[in-house]
N, C-alpha and C. Protein backbone atom coordinates (compact mmCIF):
# COMPACT_ATOMS: atom_id res chain seq x y z
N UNK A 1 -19.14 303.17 167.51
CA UNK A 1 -20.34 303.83 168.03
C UNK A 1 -20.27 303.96 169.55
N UNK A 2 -19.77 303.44 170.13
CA UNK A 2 -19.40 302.85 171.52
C UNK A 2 -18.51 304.18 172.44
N UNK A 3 -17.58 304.52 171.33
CA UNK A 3 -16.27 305.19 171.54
C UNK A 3 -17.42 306.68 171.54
N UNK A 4 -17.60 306.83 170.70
CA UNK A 4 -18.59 308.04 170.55
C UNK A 4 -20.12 308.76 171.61
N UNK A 5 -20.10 307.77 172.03
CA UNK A 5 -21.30 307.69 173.34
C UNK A 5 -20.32 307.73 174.64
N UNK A 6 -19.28 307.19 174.52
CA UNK A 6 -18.66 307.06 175.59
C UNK A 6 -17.91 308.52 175.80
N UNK A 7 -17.30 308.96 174.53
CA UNK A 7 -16.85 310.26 174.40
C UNK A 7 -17.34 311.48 175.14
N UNK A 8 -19.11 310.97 174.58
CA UNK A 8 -19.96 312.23 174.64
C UNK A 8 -20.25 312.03 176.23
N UNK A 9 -20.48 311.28 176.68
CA UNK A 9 -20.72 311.25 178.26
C UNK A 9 -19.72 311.68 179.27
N UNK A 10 -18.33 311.36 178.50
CA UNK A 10 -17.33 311.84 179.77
C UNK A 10 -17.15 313.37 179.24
N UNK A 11 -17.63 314.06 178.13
CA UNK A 11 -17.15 315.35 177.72
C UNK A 11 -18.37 315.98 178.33
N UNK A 12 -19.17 315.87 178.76
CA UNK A 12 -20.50 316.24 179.01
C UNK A 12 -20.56 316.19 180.71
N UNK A 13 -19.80 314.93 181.16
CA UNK A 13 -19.71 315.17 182.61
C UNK A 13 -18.63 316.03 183.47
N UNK A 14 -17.87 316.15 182.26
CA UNK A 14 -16.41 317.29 182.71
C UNK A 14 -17.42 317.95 183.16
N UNK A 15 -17.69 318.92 182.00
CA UNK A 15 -18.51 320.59 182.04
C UNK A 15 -19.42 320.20 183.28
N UNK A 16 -20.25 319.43 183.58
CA UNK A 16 -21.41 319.30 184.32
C UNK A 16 -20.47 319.67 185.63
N UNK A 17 -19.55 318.65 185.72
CA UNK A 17 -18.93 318.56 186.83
C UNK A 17 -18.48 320.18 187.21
N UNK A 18 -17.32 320.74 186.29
CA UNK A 18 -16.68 322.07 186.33
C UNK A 18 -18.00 323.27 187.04
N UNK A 19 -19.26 322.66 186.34
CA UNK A 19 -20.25 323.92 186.38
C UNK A 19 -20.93 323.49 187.71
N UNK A 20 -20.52 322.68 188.20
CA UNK A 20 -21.70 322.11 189.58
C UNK A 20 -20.40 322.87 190.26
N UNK A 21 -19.21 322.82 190.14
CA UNK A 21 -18.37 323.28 191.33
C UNK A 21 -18.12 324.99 191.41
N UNK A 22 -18.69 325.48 190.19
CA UNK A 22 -18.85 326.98 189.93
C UNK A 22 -19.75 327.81 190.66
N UNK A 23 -21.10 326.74 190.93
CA UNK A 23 -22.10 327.12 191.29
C UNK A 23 -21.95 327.28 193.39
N UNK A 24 -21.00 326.13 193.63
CA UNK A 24 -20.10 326.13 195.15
C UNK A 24 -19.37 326.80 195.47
N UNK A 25 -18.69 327.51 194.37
CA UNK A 25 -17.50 328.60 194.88
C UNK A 25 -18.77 329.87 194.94
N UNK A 26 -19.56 329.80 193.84
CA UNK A 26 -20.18 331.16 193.91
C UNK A 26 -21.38 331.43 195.13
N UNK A 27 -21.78 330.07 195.73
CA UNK A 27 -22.70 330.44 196.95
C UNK A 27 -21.87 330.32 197.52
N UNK A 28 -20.67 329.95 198.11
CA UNK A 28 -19.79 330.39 199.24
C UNK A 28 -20.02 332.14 199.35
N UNK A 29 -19.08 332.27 198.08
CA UNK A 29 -19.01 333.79 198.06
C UNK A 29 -20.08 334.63 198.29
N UNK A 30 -20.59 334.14 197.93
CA UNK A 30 -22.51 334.94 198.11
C UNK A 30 -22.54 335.05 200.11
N UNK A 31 -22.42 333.62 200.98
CA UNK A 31 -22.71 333.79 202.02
C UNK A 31 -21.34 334.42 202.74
N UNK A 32 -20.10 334.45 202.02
CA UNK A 32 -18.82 335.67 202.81
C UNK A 32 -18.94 336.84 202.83
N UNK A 33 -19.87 337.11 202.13
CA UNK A 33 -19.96 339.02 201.37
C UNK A 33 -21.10 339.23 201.90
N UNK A 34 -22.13 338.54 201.93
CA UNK A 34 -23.42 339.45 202.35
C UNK A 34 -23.89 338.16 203.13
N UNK A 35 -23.20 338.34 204.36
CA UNK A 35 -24.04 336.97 205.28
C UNK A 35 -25.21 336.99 206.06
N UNK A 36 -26.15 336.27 205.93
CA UNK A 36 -27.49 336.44 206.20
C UNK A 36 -27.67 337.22 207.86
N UNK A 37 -28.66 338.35 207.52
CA UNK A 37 -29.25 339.10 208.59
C UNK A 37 -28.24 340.00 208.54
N UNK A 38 -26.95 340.61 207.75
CA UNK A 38 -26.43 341.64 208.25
C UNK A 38 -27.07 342.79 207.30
N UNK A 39 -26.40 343.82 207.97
CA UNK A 39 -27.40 345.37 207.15
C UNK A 39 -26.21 345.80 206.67
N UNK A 40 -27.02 346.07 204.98
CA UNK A 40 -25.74 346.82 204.29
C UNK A 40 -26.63 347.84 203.86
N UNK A 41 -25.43 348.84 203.05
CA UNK A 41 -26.41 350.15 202.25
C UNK A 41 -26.85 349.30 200.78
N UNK A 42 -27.46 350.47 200.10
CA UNK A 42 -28.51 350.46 198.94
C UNK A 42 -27.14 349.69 197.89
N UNK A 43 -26.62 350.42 197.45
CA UNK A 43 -25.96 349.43 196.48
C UNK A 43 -25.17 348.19 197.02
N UNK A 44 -25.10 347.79 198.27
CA UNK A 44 -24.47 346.51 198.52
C UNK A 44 -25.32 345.55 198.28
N UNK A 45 -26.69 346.18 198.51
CA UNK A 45 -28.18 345.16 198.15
C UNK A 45 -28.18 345.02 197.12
N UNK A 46 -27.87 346.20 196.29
CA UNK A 46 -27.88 346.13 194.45
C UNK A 46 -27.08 344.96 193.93
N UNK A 47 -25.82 344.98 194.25
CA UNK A 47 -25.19 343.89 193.87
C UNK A 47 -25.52 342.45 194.43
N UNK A 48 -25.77 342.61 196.19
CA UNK A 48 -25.41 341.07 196.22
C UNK A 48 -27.32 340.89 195.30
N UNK A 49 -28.06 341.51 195.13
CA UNK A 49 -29.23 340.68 194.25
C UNK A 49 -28.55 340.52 192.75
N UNK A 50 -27.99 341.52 192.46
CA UNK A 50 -27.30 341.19 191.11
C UNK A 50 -26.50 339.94 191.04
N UNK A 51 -25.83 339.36 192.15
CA UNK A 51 -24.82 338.03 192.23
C UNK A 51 -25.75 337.07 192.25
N UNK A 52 -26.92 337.13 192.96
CA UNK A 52 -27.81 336.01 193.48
C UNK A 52 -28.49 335.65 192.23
N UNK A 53 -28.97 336.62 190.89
CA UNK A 53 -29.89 336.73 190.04
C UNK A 53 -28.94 335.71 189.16
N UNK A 54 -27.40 336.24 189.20
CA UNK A 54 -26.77 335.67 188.38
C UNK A 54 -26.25 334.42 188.81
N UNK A 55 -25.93 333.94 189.62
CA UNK A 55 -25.89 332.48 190.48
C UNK A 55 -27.16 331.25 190.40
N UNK A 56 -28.51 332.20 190.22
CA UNK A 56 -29.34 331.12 190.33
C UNK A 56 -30.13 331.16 188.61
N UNK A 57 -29.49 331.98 188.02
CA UNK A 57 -29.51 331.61 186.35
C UNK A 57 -28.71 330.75 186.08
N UNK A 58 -27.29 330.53 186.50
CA UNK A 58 -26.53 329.59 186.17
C UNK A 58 -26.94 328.25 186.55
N UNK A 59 -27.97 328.50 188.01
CA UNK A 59 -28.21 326.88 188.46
C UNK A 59 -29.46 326.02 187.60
N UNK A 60 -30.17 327.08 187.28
CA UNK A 60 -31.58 326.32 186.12
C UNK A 60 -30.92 326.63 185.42
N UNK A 61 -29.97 326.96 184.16
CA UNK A 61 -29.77 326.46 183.32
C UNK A 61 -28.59 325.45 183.09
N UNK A 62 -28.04 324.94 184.24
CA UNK A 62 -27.41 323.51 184.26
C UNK A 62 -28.64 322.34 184.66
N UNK A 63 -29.33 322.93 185.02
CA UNK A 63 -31.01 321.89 185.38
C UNK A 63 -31.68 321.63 184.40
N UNK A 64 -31.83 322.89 183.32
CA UNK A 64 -32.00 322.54 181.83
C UNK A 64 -31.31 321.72 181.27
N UNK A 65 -30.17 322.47 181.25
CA UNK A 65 -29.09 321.19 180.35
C UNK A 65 -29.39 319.74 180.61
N UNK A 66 -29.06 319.71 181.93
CA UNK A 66 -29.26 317.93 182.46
C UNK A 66 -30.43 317.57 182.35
N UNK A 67 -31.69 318.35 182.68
CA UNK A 67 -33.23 317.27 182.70
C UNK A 67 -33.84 317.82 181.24
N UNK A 68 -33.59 318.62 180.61
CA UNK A 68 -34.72 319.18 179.49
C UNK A 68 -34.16 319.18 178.24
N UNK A 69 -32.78 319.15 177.91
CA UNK A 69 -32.33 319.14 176.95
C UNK A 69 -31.84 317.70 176.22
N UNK A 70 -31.93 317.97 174.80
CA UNK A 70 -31.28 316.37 174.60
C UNK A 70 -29.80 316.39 174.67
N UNK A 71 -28.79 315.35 174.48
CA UNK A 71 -27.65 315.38 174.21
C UNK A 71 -27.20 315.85 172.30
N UNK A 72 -26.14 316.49 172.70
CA UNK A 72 -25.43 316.96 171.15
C UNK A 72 -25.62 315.57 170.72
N UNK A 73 -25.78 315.53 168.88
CA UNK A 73 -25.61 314.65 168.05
C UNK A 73 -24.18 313.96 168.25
N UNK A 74 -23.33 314.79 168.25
CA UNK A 74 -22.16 314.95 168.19
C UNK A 74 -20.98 314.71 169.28
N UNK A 75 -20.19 314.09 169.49
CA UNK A 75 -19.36 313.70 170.71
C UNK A 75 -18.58 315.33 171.12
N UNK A 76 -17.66 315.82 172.12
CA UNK A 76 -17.43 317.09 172.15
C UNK A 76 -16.76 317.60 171.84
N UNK A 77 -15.60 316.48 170.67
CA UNK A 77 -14.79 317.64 169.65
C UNK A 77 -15.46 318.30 168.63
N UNK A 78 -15.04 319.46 168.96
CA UNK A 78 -15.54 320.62 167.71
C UNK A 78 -14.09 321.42 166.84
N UNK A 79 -14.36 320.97 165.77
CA UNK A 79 -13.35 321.99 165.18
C UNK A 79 -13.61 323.07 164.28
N UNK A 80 -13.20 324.38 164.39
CA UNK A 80 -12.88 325.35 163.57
C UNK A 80 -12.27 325.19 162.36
N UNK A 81 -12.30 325.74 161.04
CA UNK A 81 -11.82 325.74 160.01
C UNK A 81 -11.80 327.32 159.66
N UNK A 82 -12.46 327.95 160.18
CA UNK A 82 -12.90 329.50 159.07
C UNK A 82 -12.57 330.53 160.56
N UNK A 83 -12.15 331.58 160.21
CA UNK A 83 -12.06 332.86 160.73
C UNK A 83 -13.41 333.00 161.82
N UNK A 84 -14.56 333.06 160.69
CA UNK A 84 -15.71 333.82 161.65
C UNK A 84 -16.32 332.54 162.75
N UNK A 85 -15.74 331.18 162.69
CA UNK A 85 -15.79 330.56 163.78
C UNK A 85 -15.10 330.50 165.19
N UNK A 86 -13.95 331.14 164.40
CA UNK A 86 -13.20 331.28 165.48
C UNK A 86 -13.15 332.76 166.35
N UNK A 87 -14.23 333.44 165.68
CA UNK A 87 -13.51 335.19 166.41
C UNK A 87 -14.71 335.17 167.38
N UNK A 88 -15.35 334.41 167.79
CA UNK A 88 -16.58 334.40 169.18
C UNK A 88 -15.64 334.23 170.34
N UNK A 89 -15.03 332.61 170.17
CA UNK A 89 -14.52 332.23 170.83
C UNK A 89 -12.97 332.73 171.39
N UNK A 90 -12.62 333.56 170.02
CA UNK A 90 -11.70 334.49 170.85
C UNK A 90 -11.74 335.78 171.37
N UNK A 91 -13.06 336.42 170.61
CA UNK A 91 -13.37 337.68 171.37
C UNK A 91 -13.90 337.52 173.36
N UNK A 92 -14.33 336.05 173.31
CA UNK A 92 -14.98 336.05 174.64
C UNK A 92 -13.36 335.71 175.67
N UNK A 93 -12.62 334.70 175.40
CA UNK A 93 -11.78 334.40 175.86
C UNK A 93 -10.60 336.13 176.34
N UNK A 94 -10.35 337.07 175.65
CA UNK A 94 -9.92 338.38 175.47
C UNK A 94 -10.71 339.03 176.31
N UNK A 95 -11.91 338.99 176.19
CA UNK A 95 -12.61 339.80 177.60
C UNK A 95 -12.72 339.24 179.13
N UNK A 96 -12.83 338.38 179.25
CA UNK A 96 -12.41 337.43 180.20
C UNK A 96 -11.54 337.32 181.14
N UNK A 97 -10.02 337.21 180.17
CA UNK A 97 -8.73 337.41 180.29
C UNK A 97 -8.71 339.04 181.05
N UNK A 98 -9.30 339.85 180.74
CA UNK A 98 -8.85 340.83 180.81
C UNK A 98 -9.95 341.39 182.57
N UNK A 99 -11.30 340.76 182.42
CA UNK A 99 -11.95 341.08 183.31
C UNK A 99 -11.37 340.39 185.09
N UNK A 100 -10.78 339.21 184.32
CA UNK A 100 -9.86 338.44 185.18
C UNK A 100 -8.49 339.06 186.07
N UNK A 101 -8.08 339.39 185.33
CA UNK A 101 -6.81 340.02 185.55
C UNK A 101 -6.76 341.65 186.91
N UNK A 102 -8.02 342.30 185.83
CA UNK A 102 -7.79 343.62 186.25
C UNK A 102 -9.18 344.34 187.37
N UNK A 103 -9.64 343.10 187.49
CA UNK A 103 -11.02 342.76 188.51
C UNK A 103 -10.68 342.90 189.69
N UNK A 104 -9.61 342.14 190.56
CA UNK A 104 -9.47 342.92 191.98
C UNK A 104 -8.41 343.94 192.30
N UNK A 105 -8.34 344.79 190.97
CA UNK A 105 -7.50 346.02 191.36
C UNK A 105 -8.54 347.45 191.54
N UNK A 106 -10.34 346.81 191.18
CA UNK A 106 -10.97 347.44 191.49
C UNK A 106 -11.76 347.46 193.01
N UNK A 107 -11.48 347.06 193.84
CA UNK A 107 -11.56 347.09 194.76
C UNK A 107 -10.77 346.69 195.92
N UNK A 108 -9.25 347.39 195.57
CA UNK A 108 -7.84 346.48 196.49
C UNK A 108 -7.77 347.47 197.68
N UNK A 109 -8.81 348.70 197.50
CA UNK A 109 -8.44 349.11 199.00
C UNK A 109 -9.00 349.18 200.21
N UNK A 110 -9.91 347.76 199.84
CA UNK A 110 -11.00 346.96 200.77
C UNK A 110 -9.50 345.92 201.52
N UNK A 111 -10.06 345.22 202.44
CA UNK A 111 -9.14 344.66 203.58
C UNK A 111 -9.06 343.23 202.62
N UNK A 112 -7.96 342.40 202.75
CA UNK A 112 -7.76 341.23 202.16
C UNK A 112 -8.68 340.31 201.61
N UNK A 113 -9.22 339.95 203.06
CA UNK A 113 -10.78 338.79 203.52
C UNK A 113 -11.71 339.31 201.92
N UNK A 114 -11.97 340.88 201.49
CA UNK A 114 -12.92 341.20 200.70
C UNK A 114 -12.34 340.70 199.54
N UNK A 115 -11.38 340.83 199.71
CA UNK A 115 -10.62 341.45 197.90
C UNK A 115 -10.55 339.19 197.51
N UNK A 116 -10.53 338.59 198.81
CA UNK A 116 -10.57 337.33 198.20
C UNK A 116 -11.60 336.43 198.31
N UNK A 117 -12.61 337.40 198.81
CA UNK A 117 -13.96 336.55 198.64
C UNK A 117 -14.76 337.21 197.26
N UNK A 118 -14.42 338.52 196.56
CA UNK A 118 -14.98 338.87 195.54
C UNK A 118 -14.28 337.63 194.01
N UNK A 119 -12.73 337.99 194.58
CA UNK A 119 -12.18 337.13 193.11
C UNK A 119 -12.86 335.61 193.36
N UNK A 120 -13.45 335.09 194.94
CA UNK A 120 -13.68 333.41 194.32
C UNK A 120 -15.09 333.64 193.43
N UNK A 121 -16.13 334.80 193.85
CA UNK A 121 -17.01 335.13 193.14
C UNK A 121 -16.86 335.21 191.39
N UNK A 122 -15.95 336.06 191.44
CA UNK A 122 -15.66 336.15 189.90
C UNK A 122 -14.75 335.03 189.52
N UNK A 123 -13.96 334.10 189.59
CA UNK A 123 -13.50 333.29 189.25
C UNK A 123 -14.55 332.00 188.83
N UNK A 124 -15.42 332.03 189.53
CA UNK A 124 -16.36 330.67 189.87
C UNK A 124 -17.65 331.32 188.41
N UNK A 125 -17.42 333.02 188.47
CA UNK A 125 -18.81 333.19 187.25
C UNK A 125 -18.04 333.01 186.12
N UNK A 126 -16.74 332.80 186.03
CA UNK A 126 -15.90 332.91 184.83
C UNK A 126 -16.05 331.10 184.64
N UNK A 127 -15.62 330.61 185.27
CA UNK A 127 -15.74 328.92 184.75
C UNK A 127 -16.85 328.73 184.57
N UNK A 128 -18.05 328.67 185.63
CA UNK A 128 -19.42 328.26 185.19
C UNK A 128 -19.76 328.94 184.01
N UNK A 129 -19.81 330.31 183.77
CA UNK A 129 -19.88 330.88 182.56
C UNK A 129 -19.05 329.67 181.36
N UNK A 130 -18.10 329.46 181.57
CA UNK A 130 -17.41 328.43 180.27
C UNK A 130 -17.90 327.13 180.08
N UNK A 131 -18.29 326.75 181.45
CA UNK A 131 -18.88 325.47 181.42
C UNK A 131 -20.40 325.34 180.68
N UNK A 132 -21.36 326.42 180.99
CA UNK A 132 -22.53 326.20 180.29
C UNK A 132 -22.46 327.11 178.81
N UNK A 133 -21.30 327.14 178.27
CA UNK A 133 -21.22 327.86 177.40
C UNK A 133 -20.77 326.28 175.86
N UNK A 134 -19.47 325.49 177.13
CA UNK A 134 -19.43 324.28 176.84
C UNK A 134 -20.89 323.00 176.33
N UNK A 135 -21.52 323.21 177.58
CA UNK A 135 -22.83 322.73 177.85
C UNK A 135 -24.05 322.87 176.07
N UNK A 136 -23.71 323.87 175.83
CA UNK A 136 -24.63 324.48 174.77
C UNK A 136 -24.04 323.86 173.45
N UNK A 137 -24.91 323.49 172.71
CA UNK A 137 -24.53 322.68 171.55
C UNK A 137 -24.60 323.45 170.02
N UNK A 138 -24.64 324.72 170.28
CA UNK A 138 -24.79 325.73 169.72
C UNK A 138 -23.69 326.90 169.90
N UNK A 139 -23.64 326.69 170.81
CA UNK A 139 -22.54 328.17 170.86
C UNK A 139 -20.85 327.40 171.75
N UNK A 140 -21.02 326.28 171.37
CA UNK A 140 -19.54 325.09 172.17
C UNK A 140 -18.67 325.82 171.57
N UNK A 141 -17.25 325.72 172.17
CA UNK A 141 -16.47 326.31 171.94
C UNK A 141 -15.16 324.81 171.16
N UNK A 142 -14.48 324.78 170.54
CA UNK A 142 -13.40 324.44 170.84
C UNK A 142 -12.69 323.29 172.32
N UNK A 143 -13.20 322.41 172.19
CA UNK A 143 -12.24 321.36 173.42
C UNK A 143 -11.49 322.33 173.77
N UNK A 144 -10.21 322.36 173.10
CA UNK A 144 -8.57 322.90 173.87
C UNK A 144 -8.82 324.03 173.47
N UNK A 145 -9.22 324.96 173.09
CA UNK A 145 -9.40 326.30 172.99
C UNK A 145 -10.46 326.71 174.43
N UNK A 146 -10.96 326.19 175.12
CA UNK A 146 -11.70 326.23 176.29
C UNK A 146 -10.97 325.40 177.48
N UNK A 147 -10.18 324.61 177.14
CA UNK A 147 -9.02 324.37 178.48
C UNK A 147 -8.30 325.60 178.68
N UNK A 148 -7.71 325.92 177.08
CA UNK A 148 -6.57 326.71 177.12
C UNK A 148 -6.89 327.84 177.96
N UNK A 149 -8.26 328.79 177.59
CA UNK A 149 -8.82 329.65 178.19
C UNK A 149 -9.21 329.39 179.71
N UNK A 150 -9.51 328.62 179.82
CA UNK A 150 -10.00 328.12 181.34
C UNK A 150 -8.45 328.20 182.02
N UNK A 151 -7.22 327.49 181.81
CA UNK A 151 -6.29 328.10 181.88
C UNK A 151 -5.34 329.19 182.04
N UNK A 152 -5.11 329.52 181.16
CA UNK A 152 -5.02 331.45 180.94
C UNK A 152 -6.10 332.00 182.00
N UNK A 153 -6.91 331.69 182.13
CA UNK A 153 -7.90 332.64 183.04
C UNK A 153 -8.03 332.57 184.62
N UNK A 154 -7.20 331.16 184.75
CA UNK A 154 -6.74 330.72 186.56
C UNK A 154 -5.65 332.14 186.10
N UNK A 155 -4.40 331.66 185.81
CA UNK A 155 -2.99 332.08 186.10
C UNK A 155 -3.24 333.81 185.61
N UNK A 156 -4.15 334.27 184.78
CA UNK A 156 -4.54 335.78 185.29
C UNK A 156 -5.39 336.41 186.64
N UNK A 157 -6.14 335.52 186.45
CA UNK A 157 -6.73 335.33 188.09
C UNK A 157 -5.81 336.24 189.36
N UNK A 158 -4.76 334.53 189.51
CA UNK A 158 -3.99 334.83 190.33
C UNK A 158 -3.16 335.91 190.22
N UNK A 159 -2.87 336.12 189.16
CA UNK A 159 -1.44 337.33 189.13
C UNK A 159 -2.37 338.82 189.54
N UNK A 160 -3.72 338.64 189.29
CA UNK A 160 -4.41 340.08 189.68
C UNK A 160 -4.80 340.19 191.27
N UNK A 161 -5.15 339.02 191.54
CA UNK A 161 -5.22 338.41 193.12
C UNK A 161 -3.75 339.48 194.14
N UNK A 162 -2.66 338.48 193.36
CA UNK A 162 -1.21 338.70 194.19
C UNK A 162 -1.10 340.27 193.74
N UNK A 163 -0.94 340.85 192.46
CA UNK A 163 -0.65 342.70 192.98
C UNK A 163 -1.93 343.17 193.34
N UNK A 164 -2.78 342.70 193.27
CA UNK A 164 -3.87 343.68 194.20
C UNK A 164 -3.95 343.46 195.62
N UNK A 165 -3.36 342.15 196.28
CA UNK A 165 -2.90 342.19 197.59
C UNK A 165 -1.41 343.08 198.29
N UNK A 166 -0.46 342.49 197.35
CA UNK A 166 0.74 342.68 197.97
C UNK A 166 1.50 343.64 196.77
N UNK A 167 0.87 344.02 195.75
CA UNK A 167 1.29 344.87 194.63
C UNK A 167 1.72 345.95 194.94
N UNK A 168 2.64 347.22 195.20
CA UNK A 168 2.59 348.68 195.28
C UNK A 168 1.52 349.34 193.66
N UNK A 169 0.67 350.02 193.61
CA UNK A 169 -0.09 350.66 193.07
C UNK A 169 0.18 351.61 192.28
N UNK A 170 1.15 351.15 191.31
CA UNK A 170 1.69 352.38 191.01
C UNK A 170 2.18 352.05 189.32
N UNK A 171 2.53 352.54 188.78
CA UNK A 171 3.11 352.35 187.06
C UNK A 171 3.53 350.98 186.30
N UNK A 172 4.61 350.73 187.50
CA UNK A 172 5.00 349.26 187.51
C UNK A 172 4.17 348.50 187.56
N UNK A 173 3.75 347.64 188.41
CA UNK A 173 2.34 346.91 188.48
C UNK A 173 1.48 347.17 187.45
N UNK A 174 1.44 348.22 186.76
CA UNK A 174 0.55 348.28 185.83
C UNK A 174 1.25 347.48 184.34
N UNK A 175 2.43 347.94 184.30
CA UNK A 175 2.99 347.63 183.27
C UNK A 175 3.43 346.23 183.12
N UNK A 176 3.13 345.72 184.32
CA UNK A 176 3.87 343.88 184.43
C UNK A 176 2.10 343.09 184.53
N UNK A 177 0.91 343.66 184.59
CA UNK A 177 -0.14 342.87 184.67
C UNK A 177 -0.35 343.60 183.00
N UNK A 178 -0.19 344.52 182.10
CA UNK A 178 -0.06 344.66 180.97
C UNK A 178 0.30 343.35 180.23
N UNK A 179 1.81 343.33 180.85
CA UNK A 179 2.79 342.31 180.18
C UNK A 179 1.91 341.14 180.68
N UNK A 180 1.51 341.02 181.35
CA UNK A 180 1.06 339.22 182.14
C UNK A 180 -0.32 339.27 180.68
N UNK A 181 -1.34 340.01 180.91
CA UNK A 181 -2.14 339.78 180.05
C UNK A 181 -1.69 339.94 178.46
N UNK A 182 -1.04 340.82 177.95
CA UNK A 182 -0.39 340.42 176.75
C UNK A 182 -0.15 339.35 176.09
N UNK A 183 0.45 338.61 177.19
CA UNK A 183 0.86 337.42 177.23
C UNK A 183 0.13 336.23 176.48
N UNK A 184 -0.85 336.19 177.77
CA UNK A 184 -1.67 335.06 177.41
C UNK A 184 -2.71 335.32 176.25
N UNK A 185 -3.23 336.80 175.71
CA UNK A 185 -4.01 336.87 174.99
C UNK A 185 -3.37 336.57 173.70
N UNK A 186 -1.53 336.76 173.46
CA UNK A 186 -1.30 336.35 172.14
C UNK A 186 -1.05 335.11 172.01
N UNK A 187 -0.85 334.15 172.94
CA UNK A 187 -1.06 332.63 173.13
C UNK A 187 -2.55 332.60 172.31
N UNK A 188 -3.43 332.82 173.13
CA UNK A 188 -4.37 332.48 172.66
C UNK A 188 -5.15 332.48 171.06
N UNK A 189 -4.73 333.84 170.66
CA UNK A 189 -5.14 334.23 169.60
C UNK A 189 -4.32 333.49 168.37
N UNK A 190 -2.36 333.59 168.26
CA UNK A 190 -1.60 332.52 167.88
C UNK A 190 -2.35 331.22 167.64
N UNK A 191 -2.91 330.34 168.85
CA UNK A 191 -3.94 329.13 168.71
C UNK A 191 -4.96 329.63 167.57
N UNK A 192 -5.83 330.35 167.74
CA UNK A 192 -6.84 330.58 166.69
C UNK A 192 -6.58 331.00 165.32
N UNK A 193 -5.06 331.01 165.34
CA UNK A 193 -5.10 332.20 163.95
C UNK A 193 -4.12 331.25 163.23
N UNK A 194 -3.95 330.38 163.94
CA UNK A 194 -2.61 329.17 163.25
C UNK A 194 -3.99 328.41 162.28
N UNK A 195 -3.16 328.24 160.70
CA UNK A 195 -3.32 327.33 159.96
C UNK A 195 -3.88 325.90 160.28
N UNK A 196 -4.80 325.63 160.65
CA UNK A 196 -4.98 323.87 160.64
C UNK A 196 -5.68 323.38 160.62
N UNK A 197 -5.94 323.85 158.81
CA UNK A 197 -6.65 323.25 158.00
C UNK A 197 -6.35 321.85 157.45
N UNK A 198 -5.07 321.76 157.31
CA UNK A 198 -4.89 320.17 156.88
C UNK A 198 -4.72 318.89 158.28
N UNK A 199 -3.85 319.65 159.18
CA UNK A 199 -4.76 318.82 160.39
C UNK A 199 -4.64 319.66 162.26
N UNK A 200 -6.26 319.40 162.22
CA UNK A 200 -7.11 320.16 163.66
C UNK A 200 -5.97 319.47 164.69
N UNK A 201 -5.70 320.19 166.03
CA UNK A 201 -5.58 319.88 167.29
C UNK A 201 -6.18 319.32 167.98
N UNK A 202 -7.85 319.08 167.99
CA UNK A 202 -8.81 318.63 168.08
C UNK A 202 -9.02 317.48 167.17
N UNK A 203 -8.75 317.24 166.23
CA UNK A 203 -8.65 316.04 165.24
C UNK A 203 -8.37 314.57 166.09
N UNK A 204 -8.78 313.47 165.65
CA UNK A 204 -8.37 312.56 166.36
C UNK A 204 -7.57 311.91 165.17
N UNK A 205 -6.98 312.25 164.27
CA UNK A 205 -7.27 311.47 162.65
C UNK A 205 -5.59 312.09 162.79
N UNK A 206 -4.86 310.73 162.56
CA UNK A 206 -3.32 311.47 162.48
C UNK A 206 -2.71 311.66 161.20
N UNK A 207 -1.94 312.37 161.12
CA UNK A 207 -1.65 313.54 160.03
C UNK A 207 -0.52 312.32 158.89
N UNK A 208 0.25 312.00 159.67
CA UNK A 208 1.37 310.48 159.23
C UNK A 208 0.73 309.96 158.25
N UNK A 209 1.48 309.37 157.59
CA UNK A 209 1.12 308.09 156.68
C UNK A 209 0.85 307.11 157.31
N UNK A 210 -0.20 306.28 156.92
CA UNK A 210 -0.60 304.96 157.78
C UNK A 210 0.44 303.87 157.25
């Protein structure tokens, strides 16, 4: 019983932790991009209220989580057995991956300083996004199916980071951040679509003869 309380507290303070530091990268970014008292046009206002709306949803509902909600019954392994449990968690991980990747090639012909204060923005809504997604005892994902993704979603990050800085713009680059995301999305999906029903990755229960 011990092991199980103890479980649930350090699986519970990861996410807390991950999502308190999501919420730091994303007000950084908030005060690099639109720093107080400067004048921008109509849609620069559009967005940075759109970042702010979405920054300070993420912060009450980690305030929920921690003061209003109870704790899961349940310690924070979760395992999958069936298809339609698993296609949330990989449809979200696939969009992600992909919003990750191909996110600062939409705005690479802004000066450096921009192009890397937008990705800590989107990097920081992509974890906190996982973390209170973690957080939710309802819609939890998978332990290692949410590293893995949290994972996969740095090292696309970066590879969209590096050719949208120093990339030439042209066919190539397209076809090697293709290949980069390819990549990791059939990792991922491979994980979800593998057999293991007789024994979870997530399982603590070993498969051996005792």
């Amino acid at each position: 019983m011990e092991n199980v309380e103890m479980s649930r507290i350090v699986f519970r303070g990861i996410w807390y932790l991950i999502t308190l530091l999501s919420l730091i990268g994303l007000s950084i970014s908030l005060n690099l991009l639109w720093q107080p008292g400067g004048k921008s046009p109509a849609l620069s206002r559009f967005l940075r209220d759109g970042a702010v709306s979405a920054t300070t949803f993420y912060a009450v509902t980690v305030l929920r989580y921690l003061l209003f909600t109870d704790p899961p019954s349940t310690n924070g392994y979760k395992d999958f057995t069936t298809t339609k449990e698993r296609n949330p968690q990989l449809v979200f991980a696939e969009l992600a991956l992909l919003a990750l990747v191909a996110s600062p090639l939409f705005y690479s012909d802004h000066d450096v300083s921009f192009v890397l204060y937008m990705s800590l923005f989107t990097i920081s809504l992509f974890i906190g996004g996982t973390g209170l997604i973690q957080l939710s005892d309802k819609f939890r994902m998978e332990m290692k199916h949410a590293y893995i993704t949290l994972l996969c979603g740095l090292l696309c990050w970066l590879f969209g980071i590096y050719f949208s800085i120093y990339g030439e713009h042209n066919s190539v680059v397209t076809v090697i951040l293709l290949i980069v995301y390819s990549m990791f999305v059939s990792f991922i999906y491979i994980y979800n679509t593998y057999n293991r029903e007789e024994f979870s990755m997530n399982s603590r229960v070993s498969p051996l003869p005792a």
